[in-house]
N, C-alpha and C. Protein backbone atom coordinates (compact mmCIF):
# COMPACT_ATOMS: atom_id res chain seq x y z
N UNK A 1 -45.51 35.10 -23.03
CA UNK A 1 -46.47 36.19 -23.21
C UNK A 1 -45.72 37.52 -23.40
N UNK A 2 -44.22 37.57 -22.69
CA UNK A 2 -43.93 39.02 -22.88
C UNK A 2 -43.26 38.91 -24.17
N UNK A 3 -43.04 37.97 -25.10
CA UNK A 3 -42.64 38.16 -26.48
C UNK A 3 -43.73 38.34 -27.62
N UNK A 4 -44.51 37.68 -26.98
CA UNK A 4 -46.00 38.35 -27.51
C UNK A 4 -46.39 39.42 -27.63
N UNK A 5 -46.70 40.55 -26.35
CA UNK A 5 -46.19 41.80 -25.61
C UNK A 5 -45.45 42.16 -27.29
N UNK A 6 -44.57 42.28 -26.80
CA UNK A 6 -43.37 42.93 -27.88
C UNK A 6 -43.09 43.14 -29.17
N UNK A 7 -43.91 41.70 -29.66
CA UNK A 7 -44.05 41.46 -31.04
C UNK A 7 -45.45 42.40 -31.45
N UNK A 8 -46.36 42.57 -30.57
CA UNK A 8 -47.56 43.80 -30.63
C UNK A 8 -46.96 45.06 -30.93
N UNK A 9 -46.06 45.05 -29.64
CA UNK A 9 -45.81 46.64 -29.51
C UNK A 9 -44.97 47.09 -30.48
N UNK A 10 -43.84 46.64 -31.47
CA UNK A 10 -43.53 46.40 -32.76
C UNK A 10 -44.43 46.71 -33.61
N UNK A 11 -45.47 45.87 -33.99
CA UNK A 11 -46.40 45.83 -34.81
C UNK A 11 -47.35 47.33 -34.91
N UNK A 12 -47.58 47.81 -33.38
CA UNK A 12 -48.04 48.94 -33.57
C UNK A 12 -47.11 50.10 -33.83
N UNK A 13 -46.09 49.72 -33.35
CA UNK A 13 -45.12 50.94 -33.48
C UNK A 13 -44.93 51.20 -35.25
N UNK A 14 -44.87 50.19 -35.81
CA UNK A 14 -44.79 49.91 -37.05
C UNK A 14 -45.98 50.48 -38.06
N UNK A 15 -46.93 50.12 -37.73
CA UNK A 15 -48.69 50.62 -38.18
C UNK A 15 -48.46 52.47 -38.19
N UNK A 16 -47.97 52.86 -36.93
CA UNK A 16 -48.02 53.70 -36.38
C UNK A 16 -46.85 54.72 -37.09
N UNK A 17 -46.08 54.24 -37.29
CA UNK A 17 -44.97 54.70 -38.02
C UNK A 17 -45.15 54.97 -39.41
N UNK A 18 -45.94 53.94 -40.21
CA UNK A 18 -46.36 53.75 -41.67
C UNK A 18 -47.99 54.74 -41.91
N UNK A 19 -48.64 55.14 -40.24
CA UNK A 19 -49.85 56.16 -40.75
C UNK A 19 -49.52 57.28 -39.81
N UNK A 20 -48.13 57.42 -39.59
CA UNK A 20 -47.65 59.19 -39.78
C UNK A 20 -47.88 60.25 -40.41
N UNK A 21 -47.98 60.14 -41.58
CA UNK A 21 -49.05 61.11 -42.47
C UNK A 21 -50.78 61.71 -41.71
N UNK A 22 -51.20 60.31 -41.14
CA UNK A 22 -52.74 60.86 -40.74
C UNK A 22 -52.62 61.05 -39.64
N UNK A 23 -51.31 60.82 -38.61
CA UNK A 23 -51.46 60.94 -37.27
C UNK A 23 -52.38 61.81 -36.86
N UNK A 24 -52.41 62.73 -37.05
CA UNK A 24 -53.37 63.76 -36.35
C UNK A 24 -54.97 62.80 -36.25
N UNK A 25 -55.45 62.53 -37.87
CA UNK A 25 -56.84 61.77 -37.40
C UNK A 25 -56.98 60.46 -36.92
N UNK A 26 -55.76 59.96 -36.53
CA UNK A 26 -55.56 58.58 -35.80
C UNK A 26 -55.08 58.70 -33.86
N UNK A 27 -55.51 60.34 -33.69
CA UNK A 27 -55.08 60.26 -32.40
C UNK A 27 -55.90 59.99 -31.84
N UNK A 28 -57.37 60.28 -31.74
CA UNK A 28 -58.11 59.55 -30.60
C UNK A 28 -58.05 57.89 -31.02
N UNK A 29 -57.85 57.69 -31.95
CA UNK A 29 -57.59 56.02 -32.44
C UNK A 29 -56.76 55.55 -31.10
N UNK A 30 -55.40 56.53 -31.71
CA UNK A 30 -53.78 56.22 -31.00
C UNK A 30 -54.49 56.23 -29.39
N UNK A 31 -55.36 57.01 -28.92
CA UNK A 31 -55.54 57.03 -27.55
C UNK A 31 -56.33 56.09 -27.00
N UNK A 32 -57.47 54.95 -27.39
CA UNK A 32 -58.17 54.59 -27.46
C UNK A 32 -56.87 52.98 -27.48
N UNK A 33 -56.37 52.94 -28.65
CA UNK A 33 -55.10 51.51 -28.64
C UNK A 33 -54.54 51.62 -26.90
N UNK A 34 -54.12 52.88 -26.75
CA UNK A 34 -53.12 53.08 -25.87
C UNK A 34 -53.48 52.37 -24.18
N UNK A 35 -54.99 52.89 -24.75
CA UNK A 35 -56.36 52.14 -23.12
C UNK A 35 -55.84 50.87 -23.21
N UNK A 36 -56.32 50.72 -24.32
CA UNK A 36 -56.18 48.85 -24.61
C UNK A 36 -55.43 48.43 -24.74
N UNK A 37 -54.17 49.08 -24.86
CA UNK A 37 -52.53 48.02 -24.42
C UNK A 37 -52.40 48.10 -23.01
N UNK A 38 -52.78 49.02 -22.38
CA UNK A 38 -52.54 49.46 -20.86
C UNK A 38 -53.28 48.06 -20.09
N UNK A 39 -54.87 48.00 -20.86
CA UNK A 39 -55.59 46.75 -19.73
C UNK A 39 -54.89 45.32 -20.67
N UNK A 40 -54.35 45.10 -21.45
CA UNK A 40 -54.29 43.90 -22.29
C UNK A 40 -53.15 43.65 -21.01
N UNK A 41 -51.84 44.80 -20.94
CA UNK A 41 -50.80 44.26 -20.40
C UNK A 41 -51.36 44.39 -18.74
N UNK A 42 -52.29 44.89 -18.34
CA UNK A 42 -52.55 44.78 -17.07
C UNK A 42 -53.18 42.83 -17.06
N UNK A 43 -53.47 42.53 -17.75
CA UNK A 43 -54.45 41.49 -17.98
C UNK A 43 -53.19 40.10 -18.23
N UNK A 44 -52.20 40.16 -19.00
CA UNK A 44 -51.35 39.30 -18.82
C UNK A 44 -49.56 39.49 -17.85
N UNK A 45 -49.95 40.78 -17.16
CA UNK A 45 -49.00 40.25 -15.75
C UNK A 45 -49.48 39.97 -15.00
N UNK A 46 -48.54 38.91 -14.49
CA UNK A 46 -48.73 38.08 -13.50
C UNK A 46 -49.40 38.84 -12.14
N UNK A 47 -50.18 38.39 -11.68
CA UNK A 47 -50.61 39.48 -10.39
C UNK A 47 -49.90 39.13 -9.17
């Protein structure tokens, strides 16, 4: 799961990197992903 993890966080970093130009109208986007990586990775560590 944490290469999973990684291969995401890549992927967004990547997305994220390639819509640098619109950052500004992708920030509540960017903030909104950011919720949802926070509970995804709360959701696959181990408790």
């Amino acid at each position: 799961f944490f290469f999973f993890f990684f291969f995401f966080f890549f992927f967004f970093f990547f997305f994220f990197f390639f819509t640098g130009k619109i950052i500004k109208h992708f920030e509540i986007l960017f903030l909104g992903q950011l919720q949802i990586i926070i509970i995804f990775e709360a959701y696959i560590r181990p408790t």
